[in-house]
Protein backbone atom coordinates (compact mmCIF):
# COMPACT_ATOMS: atom_id res chain seq x y z
CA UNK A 1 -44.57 -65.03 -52.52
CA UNK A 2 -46.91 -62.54 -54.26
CA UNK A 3 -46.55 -59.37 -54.67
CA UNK A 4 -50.53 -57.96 -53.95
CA UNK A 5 -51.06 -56.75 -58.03
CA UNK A 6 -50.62 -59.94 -59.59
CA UNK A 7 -53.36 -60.18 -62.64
CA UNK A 8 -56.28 -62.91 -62.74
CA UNK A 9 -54.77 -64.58 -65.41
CA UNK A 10 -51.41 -65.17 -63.45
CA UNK A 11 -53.24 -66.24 -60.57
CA UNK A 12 -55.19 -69.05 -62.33
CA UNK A 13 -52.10 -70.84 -63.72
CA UNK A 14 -50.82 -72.52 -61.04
CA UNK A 15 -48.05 -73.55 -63.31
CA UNK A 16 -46.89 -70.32 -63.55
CA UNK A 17 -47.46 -69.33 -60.06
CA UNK A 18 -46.91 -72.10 -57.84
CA UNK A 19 -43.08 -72.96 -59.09
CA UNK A 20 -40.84 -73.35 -56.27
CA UNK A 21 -38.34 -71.14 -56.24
CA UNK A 22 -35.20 -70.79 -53.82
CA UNK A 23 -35.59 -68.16 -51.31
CA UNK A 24 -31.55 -67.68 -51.98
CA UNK A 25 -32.63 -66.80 -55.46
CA UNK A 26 -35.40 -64.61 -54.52
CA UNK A 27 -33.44 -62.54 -52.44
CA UNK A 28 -30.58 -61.75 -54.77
CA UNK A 29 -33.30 -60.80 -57.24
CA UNK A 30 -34.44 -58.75 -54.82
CA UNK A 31 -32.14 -57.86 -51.56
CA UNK A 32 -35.09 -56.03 -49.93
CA UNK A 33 -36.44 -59.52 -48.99
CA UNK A 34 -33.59 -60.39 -47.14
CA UNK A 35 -35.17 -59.48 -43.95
CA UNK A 36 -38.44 -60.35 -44.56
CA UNK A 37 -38.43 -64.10 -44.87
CA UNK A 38 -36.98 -64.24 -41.50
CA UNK A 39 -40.59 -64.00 -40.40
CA UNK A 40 -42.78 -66.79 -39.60
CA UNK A 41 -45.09 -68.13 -42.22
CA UNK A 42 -47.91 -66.68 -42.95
CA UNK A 43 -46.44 -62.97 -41.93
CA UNK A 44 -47.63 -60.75 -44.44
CA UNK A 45 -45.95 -57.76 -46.35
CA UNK A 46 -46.75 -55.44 -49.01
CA UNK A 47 -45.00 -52.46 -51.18
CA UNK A 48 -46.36 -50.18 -53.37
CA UNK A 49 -45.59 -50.19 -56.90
CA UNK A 50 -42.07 -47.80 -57.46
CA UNK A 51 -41.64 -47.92 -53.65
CA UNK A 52 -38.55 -49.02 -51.17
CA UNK A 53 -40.17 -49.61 -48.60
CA UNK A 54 -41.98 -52.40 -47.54
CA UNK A 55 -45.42 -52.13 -45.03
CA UNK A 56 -46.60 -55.24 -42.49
CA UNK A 57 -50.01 -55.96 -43.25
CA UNK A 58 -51.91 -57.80 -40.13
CA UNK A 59 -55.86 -57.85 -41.52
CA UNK A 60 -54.71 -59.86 -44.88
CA UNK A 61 -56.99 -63.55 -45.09
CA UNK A 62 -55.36 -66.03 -46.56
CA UNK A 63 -58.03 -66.87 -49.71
CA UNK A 64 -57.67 -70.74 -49.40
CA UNK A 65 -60.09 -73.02 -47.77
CA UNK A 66 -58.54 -74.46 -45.07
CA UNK A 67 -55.08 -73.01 -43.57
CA UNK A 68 -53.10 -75.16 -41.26
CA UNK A 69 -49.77 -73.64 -40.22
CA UNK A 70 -47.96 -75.12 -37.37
CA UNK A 71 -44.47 -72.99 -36.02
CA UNK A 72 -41.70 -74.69 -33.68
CA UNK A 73 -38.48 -74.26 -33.13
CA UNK A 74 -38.11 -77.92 -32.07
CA UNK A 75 -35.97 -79.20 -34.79
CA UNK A 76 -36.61 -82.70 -34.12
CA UNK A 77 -40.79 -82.16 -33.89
CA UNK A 78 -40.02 -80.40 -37.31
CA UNK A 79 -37.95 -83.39 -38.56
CA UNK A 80 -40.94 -85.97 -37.44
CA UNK A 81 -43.74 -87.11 -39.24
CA UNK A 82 -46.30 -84.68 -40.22
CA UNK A 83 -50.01 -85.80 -40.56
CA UNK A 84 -51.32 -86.41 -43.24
CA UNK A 85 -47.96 -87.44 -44.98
């Protein structure tokens, strides 16, 4: 998760900004995600510095080469094999 005014720098270190973190611990940080990683991957949010409130955002590109996101709610297709692995 990102929050949309992250700094060059940050966004280069992938050590920095690629730890895993546990959503359970993200949303005590912050109880306004709560609701918002209900949503399927890939859903995109934003808020405004010293705002509340959090906005949907539905033109946002993921900047990555190649995106592959697959959504079921099949638990055993989810518990199968995935290519590639």
């Amino acid at each position: 998760m990102f929050t949309g005014y992250e700094t060059e720098e940050f966004l280069e270190n992938e050590q920095i900004n690629m730890t895993p973190m546990p959503v359970e611990r993200m949303t005590q940080l912050d109880p306004s995600l709560t609701e918002l990683v209900t949503y399927n991957a890939g859903t995109v949010w934003e808020r405004a510095p010293e705002s509340s409130g959090w906005e949907r955002v539905y033109d946002f590109k993921i900047p990555a080469p190649r995106v592959e996101v697959e959504i079921t709610n099949d638990i055993d297709a989810f518990k199968g094999p995935r290519e590639g692995s």
